[in-house]
C-alpha atoms as a PDB file:
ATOM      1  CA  UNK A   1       0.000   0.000   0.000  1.00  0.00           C
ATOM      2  CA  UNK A   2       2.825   2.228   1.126  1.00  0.00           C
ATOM      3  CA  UNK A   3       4.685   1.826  -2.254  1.00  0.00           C
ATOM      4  CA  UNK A   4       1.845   2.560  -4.464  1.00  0.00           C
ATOM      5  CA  UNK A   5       0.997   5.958  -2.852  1.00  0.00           C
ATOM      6  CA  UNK A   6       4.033   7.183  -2.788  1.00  0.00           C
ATOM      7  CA  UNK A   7       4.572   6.291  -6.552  1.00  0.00           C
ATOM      8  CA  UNK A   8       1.461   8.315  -7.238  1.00  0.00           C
ATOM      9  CA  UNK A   9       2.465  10.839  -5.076  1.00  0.00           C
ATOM     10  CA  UNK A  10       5.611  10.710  -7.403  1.00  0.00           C
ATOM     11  CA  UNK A  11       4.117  10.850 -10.860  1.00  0.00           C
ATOM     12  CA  UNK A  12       2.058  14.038  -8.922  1.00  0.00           C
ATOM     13  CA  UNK A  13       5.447  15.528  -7.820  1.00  0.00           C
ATOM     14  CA  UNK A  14       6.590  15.865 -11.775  1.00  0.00           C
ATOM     15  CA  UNK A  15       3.788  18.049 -12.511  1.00  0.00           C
ATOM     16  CA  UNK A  16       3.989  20.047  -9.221  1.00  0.00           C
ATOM     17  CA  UNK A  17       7.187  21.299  -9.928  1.00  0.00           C
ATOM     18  CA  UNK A  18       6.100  21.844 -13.519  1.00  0.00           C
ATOM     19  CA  UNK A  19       3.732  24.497 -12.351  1.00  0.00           C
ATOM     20  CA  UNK A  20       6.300  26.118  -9.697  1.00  0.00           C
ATOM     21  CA  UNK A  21       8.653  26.245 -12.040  1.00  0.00           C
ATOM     22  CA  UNK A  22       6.239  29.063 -13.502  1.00  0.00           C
ATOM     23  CA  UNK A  23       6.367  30.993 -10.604  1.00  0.00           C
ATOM     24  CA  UNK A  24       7.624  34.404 -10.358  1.00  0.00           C
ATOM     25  CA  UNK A  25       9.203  34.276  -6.949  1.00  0.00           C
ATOM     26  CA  UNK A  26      12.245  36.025  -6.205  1.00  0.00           C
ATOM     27  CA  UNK A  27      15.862  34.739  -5.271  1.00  0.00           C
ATOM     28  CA  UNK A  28      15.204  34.742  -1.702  1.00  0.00           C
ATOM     29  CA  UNK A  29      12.090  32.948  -1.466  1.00  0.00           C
ATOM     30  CA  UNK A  30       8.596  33.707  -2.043  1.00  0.00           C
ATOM     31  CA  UNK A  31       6.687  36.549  -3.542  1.00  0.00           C
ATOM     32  CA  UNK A  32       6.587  37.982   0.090  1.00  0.00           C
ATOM     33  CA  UNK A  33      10.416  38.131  -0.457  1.00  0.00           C
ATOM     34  CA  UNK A  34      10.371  35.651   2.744  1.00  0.00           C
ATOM     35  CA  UNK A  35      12.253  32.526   2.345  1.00  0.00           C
ATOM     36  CA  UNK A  36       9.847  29.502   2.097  1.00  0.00           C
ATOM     37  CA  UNK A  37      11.518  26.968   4.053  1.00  0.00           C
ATOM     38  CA  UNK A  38      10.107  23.274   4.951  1.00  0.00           C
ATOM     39  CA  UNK A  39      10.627  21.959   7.920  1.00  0.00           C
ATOM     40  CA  UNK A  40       9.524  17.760   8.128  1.00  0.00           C
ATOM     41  CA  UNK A  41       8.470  17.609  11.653  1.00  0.00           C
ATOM     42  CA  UNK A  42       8.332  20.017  14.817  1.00  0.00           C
ATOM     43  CA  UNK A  43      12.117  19.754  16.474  1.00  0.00           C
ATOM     44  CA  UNK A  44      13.092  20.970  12.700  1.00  0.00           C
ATOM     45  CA  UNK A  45       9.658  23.429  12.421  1.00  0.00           C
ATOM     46  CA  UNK A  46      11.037  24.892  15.717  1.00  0.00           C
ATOM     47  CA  UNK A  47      13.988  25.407  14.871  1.00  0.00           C
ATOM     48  CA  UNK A  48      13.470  27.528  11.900  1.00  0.00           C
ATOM     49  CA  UNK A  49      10.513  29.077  13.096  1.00  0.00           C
ATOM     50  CA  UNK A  50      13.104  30.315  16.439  1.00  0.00           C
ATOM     51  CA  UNK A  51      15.941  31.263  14.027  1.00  0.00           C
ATOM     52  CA  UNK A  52      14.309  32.451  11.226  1.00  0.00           C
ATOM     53  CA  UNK A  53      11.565  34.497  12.471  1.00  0.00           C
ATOM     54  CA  UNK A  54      10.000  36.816  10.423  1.00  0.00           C
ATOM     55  CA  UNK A  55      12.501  36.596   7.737  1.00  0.00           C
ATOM     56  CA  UNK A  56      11.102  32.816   7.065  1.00  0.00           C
ATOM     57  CA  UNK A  57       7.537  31.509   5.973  1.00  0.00           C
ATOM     58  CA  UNK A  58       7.394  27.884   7.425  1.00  0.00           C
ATOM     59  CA  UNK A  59       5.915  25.343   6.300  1.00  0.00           C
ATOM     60  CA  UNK A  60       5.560  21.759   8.365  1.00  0.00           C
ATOM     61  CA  UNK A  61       4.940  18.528   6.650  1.00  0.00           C
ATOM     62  CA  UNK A  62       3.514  16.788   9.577  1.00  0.00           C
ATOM     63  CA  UNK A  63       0.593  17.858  11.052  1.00  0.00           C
ATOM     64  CA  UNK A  64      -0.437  17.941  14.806  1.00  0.00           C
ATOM     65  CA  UNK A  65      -1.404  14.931  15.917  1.00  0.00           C
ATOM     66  CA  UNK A  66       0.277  13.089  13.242  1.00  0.00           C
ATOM     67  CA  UNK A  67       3.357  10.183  14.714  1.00  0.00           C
ATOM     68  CA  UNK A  68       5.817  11.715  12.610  1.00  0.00           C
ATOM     69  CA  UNK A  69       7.076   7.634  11.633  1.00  0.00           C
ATOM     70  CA  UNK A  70       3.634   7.074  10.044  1.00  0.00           C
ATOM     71  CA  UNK A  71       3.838  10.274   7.464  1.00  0.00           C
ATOM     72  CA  UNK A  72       2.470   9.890   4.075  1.00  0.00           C
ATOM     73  CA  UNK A  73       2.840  12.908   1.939  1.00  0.00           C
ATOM     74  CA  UNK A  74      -0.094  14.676   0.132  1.00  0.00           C
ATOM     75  CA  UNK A  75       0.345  15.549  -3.683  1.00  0.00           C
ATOM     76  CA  UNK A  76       0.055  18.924  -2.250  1.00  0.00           C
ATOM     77  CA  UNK A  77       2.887  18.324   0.167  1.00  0.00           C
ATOM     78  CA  UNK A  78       5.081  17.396  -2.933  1.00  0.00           C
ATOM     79  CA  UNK A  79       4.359  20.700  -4.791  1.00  0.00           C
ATOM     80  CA  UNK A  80       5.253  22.654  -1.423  1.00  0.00           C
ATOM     81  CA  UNK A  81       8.588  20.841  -1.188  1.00  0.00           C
ATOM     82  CA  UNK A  82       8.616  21.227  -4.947  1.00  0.00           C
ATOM     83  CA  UNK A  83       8.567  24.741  -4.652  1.00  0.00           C
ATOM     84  CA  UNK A  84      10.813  25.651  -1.213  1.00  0.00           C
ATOM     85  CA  UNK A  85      13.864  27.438  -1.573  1.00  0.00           C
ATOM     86  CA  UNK A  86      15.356  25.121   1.727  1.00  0.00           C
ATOM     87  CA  UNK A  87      13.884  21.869   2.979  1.00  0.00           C
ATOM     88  CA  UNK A  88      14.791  20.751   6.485  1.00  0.00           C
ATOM     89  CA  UNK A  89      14.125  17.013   7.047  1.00  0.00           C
ATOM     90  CA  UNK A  90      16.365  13.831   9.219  1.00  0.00           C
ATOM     91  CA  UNK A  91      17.449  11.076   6.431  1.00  0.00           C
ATOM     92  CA  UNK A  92      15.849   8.197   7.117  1.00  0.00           C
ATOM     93  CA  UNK A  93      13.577   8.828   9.763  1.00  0.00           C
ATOM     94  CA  UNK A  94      10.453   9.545   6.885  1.00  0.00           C
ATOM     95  CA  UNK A  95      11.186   7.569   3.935  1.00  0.00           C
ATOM     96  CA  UNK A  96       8.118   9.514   2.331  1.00  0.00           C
ATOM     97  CA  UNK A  97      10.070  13.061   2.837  1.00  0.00           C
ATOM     98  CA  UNK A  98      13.720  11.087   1.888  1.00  0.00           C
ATOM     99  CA  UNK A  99      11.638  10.689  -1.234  1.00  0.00           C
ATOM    100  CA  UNK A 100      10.081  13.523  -2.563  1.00  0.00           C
ATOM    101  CA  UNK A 101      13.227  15.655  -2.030  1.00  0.00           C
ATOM    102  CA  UNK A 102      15.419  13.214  -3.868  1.00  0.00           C
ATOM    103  CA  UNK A 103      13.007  13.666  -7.052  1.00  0.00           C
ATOM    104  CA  UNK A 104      11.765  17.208  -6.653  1.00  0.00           C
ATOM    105  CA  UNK A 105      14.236  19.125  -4.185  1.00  0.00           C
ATOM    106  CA  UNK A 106      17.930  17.937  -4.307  1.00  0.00           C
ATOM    107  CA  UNK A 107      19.267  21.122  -3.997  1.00  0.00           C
ATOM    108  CA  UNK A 108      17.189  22.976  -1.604  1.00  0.00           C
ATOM    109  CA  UNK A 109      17.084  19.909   0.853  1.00  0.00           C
ATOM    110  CA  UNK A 110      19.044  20.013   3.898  1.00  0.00           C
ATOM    111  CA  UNK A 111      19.766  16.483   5.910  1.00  0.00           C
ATOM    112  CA  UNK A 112      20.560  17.369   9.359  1.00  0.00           C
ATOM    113  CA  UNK A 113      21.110  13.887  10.584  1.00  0.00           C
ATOM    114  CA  UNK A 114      25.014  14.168   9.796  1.00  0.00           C
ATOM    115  CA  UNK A 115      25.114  17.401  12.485  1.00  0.00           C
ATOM    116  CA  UNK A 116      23.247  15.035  14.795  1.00  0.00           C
ATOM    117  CA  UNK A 117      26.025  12.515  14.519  1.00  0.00           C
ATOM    118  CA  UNK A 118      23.583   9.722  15.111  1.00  0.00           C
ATOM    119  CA  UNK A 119      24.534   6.767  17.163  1.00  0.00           C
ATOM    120  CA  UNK A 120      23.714   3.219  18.036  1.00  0.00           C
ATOM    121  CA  UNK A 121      22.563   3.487  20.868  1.00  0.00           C
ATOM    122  CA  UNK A 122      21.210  -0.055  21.825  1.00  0.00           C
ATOM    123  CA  UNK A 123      17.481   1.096  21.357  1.00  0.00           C
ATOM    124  CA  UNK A 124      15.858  -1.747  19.572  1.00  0.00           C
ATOM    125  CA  UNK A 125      14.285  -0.795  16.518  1.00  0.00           C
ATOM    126  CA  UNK A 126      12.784  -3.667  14.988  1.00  0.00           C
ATOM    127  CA  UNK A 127       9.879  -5.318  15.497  1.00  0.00           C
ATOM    128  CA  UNK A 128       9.749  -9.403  16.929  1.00  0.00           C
ATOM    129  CA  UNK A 129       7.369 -11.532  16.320  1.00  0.00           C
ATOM    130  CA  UNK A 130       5.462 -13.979  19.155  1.00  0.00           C
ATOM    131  CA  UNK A 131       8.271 -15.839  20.786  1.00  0.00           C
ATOM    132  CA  UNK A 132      11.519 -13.660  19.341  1.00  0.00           C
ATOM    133  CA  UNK A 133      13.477 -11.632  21.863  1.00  0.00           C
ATOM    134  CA  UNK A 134      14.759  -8.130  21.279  1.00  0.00           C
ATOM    135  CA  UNK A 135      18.473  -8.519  19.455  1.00  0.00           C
ATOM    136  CA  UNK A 136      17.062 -11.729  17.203  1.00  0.00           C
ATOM    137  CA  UNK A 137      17.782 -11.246  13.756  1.00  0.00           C
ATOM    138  CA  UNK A 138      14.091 -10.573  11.976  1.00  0.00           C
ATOM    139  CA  UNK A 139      12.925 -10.652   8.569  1.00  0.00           C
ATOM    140  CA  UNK A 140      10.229  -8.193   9.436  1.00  0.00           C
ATOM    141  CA  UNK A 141      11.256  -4.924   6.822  1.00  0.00           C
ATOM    142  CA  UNK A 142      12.862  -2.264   8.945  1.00  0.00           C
ATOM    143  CA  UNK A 143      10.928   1.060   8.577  1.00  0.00           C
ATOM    144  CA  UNK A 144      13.441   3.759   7.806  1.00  0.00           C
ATOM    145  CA  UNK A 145      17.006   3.277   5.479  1.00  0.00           C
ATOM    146  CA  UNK A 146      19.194   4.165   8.551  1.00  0.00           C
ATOM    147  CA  UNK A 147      17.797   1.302  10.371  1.00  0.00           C
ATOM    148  CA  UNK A 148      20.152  -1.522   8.764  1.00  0.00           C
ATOM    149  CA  UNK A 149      22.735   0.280  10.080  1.00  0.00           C
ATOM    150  CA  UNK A 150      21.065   0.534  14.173  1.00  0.00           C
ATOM    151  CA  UNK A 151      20.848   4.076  14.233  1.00  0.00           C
ATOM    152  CA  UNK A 152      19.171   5.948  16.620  1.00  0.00           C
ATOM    153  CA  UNK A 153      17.160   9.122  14.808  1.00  0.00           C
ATOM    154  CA  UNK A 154      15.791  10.909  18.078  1.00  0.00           C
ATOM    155  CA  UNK A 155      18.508  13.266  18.655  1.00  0.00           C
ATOM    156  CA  UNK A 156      16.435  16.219  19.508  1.00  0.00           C
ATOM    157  CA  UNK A 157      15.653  14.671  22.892  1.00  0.00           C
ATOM    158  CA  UNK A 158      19.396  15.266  23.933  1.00  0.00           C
ATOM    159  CA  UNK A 159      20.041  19.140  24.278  1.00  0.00           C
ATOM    160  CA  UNK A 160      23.831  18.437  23.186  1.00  0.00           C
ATOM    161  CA  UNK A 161      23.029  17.147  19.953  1.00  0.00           C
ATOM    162  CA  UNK A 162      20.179  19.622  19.326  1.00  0.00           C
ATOM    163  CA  UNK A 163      22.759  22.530  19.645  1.00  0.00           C
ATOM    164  CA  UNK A 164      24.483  20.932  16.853  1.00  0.00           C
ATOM    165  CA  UNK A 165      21.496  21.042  15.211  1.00  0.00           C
ATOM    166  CA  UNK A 166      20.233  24.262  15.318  1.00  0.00           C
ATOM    167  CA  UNK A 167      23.776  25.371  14.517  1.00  0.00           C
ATOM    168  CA  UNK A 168      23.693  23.479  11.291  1.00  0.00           C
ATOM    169  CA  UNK A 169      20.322  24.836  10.354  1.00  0.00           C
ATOM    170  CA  UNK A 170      21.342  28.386  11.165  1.00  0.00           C
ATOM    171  CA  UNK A 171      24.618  28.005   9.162  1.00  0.00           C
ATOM    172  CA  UNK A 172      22.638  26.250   6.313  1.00  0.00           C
ATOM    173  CA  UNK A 173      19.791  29.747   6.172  1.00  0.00           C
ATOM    174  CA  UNK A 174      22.797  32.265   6.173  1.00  0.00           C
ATOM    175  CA  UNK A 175      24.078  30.608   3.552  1.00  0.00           C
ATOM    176  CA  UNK A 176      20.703  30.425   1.599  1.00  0.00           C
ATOM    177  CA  UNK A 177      19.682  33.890   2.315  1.00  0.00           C
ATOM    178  CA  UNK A 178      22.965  36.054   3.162  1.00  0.00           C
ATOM    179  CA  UNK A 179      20.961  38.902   2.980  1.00  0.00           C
ATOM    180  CA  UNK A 180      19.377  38.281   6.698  1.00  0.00           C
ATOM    181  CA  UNK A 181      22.146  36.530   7.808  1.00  0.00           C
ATOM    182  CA  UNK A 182      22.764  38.847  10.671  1.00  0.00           C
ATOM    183  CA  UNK A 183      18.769  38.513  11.974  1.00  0.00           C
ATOM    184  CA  UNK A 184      19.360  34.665  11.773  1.00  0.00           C
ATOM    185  CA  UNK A 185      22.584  34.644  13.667  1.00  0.00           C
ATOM    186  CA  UNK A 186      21.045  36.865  16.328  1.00  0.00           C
ATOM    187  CA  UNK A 187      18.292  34.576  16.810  1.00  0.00           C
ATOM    188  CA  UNK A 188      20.366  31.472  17.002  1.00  0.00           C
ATOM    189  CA  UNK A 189      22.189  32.891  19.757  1.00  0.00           C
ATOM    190  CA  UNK A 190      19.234  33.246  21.644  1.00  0.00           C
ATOM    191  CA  UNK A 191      17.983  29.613  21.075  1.00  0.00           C
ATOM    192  CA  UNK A 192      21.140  28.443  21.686  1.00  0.00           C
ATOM    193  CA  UNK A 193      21.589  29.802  24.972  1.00  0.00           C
ATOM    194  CA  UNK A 194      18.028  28.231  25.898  1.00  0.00           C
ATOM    195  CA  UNK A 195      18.924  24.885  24.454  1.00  0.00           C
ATOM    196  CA  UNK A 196      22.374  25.244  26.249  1.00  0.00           C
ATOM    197  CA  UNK A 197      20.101  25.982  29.444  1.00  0.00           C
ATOM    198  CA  UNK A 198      18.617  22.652  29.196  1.00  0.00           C
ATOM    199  CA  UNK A 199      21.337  21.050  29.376  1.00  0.00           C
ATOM    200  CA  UNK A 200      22.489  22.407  32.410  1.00  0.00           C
ATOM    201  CA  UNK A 201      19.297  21.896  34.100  1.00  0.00           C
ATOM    202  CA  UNK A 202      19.361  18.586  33.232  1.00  0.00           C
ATOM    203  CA  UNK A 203      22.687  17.696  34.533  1.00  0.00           C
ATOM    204  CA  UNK A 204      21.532  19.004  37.996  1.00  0.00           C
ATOM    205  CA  UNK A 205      18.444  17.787  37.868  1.00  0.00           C
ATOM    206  CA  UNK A 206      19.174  14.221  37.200  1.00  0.00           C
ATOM    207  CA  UNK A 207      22.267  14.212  39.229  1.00  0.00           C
ATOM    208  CA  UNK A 208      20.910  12.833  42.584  1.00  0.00           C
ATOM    209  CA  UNK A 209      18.530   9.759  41.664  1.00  0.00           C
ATOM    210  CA  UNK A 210      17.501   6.900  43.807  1.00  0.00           C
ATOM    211  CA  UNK A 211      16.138   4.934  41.012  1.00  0.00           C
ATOM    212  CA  UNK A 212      18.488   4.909  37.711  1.00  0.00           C
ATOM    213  CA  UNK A 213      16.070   2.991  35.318  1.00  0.00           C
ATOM    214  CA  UNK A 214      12.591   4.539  33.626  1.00  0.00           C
ATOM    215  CA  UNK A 215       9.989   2.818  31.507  1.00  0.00           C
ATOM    216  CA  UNK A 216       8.582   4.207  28.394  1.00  0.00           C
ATOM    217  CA  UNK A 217       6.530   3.121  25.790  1.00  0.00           C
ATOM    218  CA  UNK A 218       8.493   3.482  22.965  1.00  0.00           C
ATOM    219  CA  UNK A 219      12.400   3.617  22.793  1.00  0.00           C
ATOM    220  CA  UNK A 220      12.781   7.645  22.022  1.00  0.00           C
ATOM    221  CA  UNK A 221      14.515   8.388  24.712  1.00  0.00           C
ATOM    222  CA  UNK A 222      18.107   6.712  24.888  1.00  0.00           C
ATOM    223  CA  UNK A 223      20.469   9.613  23.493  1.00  0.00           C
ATOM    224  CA  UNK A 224      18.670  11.590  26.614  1.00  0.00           C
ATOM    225  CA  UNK A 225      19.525   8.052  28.953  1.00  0.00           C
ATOM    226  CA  UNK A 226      23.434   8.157  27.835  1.00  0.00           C
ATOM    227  CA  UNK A 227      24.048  12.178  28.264  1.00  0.00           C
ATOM    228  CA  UNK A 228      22.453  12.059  31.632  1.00  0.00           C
ATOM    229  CA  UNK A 229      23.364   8.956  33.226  1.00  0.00           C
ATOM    230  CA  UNK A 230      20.048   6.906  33.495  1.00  0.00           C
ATOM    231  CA  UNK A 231      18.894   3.872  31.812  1.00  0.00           C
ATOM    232  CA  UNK A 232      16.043   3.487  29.347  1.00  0.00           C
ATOM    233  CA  UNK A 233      13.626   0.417  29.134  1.00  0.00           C
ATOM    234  CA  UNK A 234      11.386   0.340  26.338  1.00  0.00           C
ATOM    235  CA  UNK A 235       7.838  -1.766  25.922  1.00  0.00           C
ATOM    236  CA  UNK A 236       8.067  -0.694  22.201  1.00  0.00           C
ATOM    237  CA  UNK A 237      10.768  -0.466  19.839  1.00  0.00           C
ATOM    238  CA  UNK A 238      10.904   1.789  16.849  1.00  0.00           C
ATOM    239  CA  UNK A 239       7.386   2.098  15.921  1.00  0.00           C
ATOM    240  CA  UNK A 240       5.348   3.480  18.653  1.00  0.00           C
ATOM    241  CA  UNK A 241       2.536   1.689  18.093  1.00  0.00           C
ATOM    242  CA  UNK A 242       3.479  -1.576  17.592  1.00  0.00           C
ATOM    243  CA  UNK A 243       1.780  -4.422  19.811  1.00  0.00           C
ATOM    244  CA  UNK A 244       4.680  -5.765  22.486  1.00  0.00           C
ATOM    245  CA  UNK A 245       4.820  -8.902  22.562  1.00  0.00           C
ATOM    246  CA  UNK A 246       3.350 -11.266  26.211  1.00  0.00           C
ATOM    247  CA  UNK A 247       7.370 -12.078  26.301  1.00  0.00           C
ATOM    248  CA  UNK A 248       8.224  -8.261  26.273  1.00  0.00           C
ATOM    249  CA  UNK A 249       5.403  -7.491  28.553  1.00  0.00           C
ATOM    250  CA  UNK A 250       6.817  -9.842  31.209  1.00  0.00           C
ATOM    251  CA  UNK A 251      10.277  -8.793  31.050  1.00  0.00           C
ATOM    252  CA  UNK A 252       8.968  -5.165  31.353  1.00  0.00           C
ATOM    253  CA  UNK A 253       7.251  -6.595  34.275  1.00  0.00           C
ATOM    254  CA  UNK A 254       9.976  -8.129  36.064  1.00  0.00           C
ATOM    255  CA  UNK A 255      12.520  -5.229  35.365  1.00  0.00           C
ATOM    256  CA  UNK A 256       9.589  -2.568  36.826  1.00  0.00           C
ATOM    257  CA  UNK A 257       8.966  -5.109  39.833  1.00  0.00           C
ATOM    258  CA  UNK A 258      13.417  -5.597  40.238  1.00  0.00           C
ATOM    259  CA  UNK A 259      14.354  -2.515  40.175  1.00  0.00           C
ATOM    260  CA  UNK A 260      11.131  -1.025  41.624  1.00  0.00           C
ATOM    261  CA  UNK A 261      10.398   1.213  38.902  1.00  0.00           C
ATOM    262  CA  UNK A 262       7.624   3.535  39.992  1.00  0.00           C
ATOM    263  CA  UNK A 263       6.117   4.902  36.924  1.00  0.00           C
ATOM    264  CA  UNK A 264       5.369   3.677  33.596  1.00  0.00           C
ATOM    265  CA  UNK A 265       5.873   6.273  30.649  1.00  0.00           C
ATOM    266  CA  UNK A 266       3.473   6.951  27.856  1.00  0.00           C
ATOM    267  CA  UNK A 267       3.024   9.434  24.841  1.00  0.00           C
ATOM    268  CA  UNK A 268       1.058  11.710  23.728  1.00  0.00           C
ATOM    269  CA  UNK A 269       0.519  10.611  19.713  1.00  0.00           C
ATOM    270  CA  UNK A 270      -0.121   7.100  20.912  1.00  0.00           C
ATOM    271  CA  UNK A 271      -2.822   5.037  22.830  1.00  0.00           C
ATOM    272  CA  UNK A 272      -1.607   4.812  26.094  1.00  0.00           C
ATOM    273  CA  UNK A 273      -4.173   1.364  27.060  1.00  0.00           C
ATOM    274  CA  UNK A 274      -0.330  -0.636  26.987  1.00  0.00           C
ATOM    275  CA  UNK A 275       1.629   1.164  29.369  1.00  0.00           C
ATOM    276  CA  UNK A 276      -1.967   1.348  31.653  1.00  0.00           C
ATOM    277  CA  UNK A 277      -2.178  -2.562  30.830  1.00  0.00           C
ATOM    278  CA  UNK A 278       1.267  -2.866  32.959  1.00  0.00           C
ATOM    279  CA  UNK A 279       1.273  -0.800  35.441  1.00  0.00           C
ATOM    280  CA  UNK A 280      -2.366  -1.508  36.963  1.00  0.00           C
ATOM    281  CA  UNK A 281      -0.469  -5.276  36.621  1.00  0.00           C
ATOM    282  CA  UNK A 282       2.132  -4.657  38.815  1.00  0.00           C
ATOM    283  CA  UNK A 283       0.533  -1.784  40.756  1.00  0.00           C
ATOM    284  CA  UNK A 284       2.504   1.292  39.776  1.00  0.00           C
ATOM    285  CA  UNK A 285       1.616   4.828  38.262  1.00  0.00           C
ATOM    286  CA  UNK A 286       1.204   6.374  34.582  1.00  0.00           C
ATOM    287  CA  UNK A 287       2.829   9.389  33.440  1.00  0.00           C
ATOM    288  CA  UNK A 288       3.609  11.114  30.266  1.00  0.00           C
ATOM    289  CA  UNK A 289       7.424  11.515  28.605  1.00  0.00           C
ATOM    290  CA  UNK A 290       6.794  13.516  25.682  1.00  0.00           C
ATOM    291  CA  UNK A 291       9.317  12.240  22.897  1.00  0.00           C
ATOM    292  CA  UNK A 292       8.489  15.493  21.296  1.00  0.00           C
ATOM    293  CA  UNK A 293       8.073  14.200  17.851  1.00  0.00           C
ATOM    294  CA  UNK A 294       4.890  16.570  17.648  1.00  0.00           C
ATOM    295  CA  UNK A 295       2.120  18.656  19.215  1.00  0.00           C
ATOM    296  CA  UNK A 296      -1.458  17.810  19.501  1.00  0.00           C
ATOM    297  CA  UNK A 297      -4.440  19.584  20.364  1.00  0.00           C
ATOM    298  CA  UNK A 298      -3.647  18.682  24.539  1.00  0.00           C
ATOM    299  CA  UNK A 299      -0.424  20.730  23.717  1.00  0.00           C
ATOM    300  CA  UNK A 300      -0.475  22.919  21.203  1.00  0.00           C
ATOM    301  CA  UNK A 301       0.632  26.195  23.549  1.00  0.00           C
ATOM    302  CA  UNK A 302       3.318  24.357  24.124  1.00  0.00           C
ATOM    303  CA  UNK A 303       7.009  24.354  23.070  1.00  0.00           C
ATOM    304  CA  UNK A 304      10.098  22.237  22.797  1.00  0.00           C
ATOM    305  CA  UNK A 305      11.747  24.187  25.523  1.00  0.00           C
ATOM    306  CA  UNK A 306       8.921  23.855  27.783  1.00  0.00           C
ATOM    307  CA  UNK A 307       7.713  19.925  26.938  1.00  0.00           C
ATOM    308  CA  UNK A 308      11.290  19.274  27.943  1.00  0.00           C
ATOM    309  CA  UNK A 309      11.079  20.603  31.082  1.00  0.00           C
ATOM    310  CA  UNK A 310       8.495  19.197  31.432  1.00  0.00           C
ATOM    311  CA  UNK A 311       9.841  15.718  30.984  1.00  0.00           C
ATOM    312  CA  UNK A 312      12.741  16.490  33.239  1.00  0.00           C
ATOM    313  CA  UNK A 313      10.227  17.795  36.189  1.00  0.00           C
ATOM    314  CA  UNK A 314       8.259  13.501  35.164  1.00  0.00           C
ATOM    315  CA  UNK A 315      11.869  12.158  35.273  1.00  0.00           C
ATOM    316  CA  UNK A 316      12.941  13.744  38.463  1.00  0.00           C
ATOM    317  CA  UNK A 317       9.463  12.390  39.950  1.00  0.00           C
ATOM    318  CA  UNK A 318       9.654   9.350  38.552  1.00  0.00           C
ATOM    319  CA  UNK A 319      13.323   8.169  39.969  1.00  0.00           C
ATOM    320  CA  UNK A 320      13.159  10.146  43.336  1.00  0.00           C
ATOM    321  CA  UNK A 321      15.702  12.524  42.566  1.00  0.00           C
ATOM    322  CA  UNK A 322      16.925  14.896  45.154  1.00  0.00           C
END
């Protein structure tokens, strides 16, 4: 199903750019004389909404509410990425975007996952059918191209590697639109110093825990585990979503019961009945640990500096932390 739409979304793509070709924006950007930028989903929209302010017009490809892993683009989507003078996106994490910019935006796209330096992190990202353990090798197809090689694409949940990040993006609109280079490089200080703020707070924050080990429901958050010295357990893998297996659910069990876990972790974009499943089961409390992939309708006056303190004010609660 998957293949099929995006090879009509494809043969839509050709005449999209067809009819933006005709278009009489400027050097810069659009009519507006604004630089139409793309963003793939909301720790890149944030990023150049923060640095490029009102220099920019923004454009996200993944709507609220939407699990960024599950994107599908819209023939309309196409055109817009068609037509942007700089496309922000991660390789690999949304084969749908990896495609449209190869065939309709090669030179305005902009892959930030080499600025991320992306890891293997020991996040498992496959999914196992009944009866095979995390680490088994799987035929099941892996979801995104960077996941033959283990790769771990939620960098933006560790403030180190989302400096680098905004960095990158900031160097990569200067160089697209010298002309407001000084705005951008104003407001990239500014971000940065927040971002660099959440890393400090974190580093105190997490400093003094009782409890080392936190549950979630999918494995987002294990660049986050490494900076700051905790360990992540995940009832998913990659895909959110997925259905853990009565083998995974028990060993989430046991661990939680061990090491007397005392919340489990859910999301936002995903049905939470899982992580309530276990921890009515072994009698412990619910929270949510926003992986920040998007906003939704619950959060929508919310940002990516404050969901993250947020999730360090669930974390602290969550492991007893001084």
């Amino acid at each position: 199903m998957r293949s099929s739409t995006r090879a009509v979304v494809a043969g839509l793509a050709a005449l999209a750019v067809v009819t933006l070709a005709g278009c009489g924006d400027d050097a810069a950007g659009g009519s507006d004389g604004k630089l139409d930028v793309v963003a793939s989903f909301y720790p890149l929209e944030f990023i150049a909404r923060s640095v490029g302010g009102d220099a920019v017009n923004v454009t996200t490809l993944t709507a609220p509410g939407v699990e960024p892993h599950d994107l599908e683009l819209t023939p309309k989507q196409v055109g817009t990425i068609a037509g942007a003078k700089l496309v922000v996106y991660e390789g690999g994490l949304q084969p749908a975007v990896d495609e449209a910019v190869s065939q309709n935006a090669k030179s305005a796209g902009f892959d930030v996952a080499p600025a991320a330096k992306l890891e293997a992190t020991g996040a498992d990202f496959e999914e196992h059918p009944e009866g095979e353990a995390a680490g088994t090798p799987s035929s099941t197809v892996k979801p995104a191209a960077y996941m033959s090689e283990g790769l771990d694409p939620h960098f933006w949940l560790d403030p180190v590697r989302y400096e680098a990040v905004v960095q990158a993006v900031t160097d990569k609109l200067v160089a697209t639109d010298p002309d407001h280079a000084d705005g951008y490089k104003q407001r990239a200080a500014t971000l940065l110093g927040e971002v660099g703020k959440l890393d400090t707070e974190y580093k105190a924050g997490l400093a003094d825990c009782k409890l080392k080990t936190f549950v979630t429901s999918h494995e987002a958050f294990a660049y986050l585990a490494k900076r700051y010295g905790l360990t992540m357990v995940g009832i998913a893998g990659f895909t959110p979503d997925a259905e853990p297996t009565p083998t995974r659910i028990k060993e989430v069990q046991e661990i939680v019961q061990k090491q007397q876990v005392t919340t489990i972790f859910y999301e936002e974009l995903v049905s939470p009945k899982v992580a309530e499943s276990i921890a009515r089961d072994v009698h412990v409390k619910t929270a949510v640990l926003s992986p920040i992939e998007g906003l939704s309708d619950a959060n929508s006056q919310e940002t990516y500096l404050s969901l993250m303190r947020e999730n360090l004010q669930e974390l602290r609660k969550a492991n007893s932390c001084a």
